[in-house]
N, C-alpha and C. Protein backbone atom coordinates (compact mmCIF):
# COMPACT_ATOMS: atom_id res chain seq x y z
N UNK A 1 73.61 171.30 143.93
CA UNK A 1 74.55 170.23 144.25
C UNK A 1 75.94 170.83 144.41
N UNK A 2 76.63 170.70 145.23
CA UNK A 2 77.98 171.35 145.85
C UNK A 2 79.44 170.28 144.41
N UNK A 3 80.20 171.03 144.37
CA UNK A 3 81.01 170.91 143.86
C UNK A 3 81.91 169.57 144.57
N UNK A 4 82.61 169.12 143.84
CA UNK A 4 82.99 167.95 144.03
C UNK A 4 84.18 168.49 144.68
N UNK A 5 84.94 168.40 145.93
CA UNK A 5 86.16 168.55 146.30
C UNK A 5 87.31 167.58 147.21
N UNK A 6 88.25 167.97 146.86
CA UNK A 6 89.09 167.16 147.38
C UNK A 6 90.18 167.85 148.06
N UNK A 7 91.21 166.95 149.15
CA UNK A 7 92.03 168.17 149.67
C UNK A 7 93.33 167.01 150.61
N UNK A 8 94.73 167.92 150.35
CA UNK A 8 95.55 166.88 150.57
C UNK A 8 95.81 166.98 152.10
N UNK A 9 95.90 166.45 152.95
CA UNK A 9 96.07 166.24 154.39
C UNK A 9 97.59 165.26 154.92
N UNK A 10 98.05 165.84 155.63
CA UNK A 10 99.37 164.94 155.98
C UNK A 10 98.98 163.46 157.02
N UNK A 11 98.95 162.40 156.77
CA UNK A 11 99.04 161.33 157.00
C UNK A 11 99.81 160.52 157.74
N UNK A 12 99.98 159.24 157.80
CA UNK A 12 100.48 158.61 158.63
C UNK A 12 101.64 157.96 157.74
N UNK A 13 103.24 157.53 158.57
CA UNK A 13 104.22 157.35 158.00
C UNK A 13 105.02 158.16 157.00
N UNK A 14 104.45 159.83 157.36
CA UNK A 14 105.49 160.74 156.31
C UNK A 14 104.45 160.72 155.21
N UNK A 15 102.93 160.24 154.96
CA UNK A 15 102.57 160.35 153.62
C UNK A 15 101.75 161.25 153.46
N UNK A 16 101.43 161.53 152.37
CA UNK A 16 100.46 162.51 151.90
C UNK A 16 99.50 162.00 151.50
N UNK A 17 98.11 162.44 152.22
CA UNK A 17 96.74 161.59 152.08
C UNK A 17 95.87 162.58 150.87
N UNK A 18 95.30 161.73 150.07
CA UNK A 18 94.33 162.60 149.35
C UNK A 18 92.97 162.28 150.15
N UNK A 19 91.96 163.09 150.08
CA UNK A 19 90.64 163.03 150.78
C UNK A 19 89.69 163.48 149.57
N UNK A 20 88.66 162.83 149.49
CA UNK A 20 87.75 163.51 148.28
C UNK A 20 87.64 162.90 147.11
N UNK A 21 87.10 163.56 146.11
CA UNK A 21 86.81 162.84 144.57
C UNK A 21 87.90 164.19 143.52
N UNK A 22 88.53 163.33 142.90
CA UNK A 22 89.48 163.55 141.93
C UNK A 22 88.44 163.48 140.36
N UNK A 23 88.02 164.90 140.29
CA UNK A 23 87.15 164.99 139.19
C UNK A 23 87.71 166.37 138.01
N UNK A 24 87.08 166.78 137.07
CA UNK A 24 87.65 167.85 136.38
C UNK A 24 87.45 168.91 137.27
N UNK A 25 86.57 169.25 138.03
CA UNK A 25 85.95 170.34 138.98
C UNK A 25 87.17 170.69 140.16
N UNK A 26 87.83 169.60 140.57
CA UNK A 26 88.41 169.57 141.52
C UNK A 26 90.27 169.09 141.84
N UNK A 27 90.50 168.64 140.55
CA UNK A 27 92.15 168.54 140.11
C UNK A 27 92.86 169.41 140.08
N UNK A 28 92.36 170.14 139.50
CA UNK A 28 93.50 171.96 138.98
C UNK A 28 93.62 172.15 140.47
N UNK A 29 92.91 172.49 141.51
CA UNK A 29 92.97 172.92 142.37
C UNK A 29 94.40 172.00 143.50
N UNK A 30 93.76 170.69 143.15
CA UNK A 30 94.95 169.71 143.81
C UNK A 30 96.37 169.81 143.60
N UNK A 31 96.46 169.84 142.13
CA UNK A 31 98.03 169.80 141.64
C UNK A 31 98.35 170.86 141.87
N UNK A 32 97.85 172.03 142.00
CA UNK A 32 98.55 173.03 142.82
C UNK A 32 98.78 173.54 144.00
N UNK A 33 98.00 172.76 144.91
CA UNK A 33 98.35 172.56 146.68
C UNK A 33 99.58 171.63 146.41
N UNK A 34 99.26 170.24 145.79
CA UNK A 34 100.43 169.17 146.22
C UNK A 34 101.66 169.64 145.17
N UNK A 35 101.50 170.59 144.27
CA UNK A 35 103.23 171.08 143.88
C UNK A 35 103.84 171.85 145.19
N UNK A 36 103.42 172.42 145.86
CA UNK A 36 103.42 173.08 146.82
C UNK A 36 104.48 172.56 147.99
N UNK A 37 103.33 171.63 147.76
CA UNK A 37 103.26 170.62 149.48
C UNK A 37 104.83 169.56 149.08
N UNK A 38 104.67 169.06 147.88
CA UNK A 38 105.76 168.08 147.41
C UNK A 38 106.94 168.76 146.94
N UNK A 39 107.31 170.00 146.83
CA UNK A 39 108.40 170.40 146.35
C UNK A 39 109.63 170.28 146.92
N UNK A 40 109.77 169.78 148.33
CA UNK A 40 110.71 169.84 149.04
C UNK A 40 111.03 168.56 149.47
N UNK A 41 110.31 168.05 148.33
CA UNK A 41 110.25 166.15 149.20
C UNK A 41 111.04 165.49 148.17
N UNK A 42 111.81 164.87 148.56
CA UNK A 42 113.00 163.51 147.70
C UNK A 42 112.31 162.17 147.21
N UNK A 43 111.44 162.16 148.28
CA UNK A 43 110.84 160.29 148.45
C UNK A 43 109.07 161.04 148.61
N UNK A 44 108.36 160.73 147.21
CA UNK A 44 107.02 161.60 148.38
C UNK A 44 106.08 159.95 147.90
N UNK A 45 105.64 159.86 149.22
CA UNK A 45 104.55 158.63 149.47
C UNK A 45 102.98 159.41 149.56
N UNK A 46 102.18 159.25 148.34
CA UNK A 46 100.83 159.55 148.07
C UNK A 46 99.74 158.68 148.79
N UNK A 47 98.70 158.64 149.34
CA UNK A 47 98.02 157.67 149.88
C UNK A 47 96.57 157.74 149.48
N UNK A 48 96.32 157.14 148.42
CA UNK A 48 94.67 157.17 147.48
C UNK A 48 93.80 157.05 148.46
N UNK A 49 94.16 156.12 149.41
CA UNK A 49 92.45 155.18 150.13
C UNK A 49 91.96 156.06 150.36
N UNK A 50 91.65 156.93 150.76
CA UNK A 50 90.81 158.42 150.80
C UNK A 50 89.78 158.76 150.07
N UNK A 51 90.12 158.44 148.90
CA UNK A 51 89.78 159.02 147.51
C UNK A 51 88.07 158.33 147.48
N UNK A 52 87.14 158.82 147.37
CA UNK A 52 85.50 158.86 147.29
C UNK A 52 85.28 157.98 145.46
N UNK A 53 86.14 158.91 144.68
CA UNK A 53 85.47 158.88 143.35
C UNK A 53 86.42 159.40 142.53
N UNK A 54 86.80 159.00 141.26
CA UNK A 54 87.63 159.74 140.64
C UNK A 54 87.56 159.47 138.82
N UNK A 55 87.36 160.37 138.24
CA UNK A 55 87.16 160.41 136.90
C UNK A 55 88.54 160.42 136.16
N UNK A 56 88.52 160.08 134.91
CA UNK A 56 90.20 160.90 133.73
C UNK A 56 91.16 161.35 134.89
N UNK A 57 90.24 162.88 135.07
CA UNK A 57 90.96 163.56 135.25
C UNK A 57 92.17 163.61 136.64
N UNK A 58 91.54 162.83 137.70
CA UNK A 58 92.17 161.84 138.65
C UNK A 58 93.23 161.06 138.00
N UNK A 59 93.07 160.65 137.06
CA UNK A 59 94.40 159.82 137.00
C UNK A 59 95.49 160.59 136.35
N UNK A 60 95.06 161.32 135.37
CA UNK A 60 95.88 162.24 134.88
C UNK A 60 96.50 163.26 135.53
N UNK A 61 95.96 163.68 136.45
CA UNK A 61 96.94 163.98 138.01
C UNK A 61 97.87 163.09 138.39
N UNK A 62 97.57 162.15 138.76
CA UNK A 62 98.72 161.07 139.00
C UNK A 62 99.81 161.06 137.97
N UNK A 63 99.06 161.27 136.92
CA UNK A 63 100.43 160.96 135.83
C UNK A 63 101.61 162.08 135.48
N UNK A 64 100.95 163.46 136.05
CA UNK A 64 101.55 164.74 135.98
C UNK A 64 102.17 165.01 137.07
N UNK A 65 101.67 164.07 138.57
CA UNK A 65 102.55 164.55 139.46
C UNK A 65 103.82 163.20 139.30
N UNK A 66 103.84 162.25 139.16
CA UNK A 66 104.64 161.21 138.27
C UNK A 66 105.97 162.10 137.45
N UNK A 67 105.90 162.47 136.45
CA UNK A 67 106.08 163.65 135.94
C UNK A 67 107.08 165.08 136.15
N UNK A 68 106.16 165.62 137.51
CA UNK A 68 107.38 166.37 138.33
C UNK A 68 107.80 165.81 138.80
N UNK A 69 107.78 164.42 139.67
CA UNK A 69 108.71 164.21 140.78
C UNK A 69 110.12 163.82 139.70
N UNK A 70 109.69 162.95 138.84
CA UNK A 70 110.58 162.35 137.65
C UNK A 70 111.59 163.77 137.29
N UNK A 71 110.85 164.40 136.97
CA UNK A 71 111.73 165.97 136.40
C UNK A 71 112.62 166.54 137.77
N UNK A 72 112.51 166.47 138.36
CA UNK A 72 112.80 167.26 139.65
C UNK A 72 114.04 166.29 140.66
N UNK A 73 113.93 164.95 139.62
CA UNK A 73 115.06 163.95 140.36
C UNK A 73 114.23 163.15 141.42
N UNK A 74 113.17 163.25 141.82
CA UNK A 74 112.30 162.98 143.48
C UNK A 74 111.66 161.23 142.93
N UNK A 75 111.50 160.94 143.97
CA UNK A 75 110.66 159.41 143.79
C UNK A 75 109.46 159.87 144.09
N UNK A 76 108.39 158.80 143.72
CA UNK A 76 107.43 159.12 143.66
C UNK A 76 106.63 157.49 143.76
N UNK A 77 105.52 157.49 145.13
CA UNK A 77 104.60 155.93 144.79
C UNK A 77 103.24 156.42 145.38
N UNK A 78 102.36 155.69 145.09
CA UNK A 78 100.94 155.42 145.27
C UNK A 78 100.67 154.76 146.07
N UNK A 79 100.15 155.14 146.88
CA UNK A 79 99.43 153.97 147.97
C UNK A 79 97.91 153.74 147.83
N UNK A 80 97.72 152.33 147.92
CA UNK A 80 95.89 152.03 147.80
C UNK A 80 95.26 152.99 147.20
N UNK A 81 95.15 152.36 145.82
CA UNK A 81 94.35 153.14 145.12
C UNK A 81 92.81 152.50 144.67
N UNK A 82 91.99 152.77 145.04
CA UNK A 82 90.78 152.73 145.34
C UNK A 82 90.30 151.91 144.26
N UNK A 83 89.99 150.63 144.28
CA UNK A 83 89.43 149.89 143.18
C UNK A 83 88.64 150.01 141.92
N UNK A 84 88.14 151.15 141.66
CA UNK A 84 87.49 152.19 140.70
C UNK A 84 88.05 153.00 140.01
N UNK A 85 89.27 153.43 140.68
CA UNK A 85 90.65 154.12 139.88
C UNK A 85 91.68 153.30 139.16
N UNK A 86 91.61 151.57 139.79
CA UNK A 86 92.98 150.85 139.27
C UNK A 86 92.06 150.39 138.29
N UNK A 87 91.12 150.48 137.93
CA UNK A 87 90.37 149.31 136.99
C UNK A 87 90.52 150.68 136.11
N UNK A 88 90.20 151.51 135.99
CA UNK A 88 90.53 153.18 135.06
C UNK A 88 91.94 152.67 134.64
N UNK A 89 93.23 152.75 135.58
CA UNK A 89 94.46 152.80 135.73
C UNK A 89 94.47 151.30 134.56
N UNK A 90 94.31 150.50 134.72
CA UNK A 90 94.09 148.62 133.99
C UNK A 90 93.70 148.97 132.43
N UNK A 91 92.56 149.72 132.44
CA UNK A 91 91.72 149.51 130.93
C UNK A 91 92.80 151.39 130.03
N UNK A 92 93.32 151.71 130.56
CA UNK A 92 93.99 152.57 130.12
C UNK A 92 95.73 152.57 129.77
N UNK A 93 95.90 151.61 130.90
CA UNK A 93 98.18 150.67 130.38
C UNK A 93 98.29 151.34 131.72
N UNK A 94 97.87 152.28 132.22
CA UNK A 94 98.67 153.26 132.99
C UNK A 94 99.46 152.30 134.19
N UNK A 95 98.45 151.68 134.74
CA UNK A 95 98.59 150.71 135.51
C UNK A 95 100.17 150.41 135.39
N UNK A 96 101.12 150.26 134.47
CA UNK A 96 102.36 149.89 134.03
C UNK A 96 103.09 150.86 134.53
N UNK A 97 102.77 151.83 134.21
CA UNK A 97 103.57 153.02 134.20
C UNK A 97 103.30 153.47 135.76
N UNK A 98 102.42 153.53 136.59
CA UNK A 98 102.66 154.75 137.99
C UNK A 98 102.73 153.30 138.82
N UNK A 99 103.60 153.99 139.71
CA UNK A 99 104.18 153.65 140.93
C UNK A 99 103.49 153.35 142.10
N UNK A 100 102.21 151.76 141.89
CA UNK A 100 101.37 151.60 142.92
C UNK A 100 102.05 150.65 143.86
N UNK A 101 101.27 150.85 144.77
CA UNK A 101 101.97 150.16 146.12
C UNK A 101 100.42 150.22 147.02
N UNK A 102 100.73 148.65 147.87
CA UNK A 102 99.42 148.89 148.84
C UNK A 102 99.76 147.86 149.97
N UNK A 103 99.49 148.24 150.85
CA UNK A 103 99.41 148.39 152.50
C UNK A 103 99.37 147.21 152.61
């Protein structure tokens, strides 16, 4: 069975699309393309609908890139986040705390 992957792609309206499942297998790898990719950005617009599947460790990405943008002075929002992640995001508070937004 192939590894679960995911991968950030530039999008429509300036945003940054995630593609894939946000799992332990496949996060480490993300937050260090999108520190990358987001370091030079003031306003960075994330775009979930992409997203297949996503465990913990998916959200806890969100909450770490939350995090740098916060540290770094940068804004930071969520777009459509995949109904399987906000109900994660709901039964956890997080929901309060990150910066969702949808289409």
């Amino acid at each position: 069975m192939p590894e679960p992957s995911a991968s950030i792609q530039p999008g429509r309206d300036g945003r940054l699309e995630i593609h894939g499942e946000l799992s332990f297998a496949s996060v480490p790898a993300l937050w260090h393309e999108c520190r990358a990719q987001c370091a030079a950005g003031n306003a960075i617009d994330i775009d979930l609908g992409q997203v297949r599947r996503s465990d913990s460790a998916g959200l806890a990405l969100l909450v770490e890139w939350l995090r740098e943008t916060q540290r770094r002075g940068a804004s930071l929002r969520f777009f459509n986040m995949p109904a399987q992640m906000l109900e994660m995001a709901r039964a956890s508070g997080l929901e309060q705390i990150l910066p969702l937004h949808r289409d």
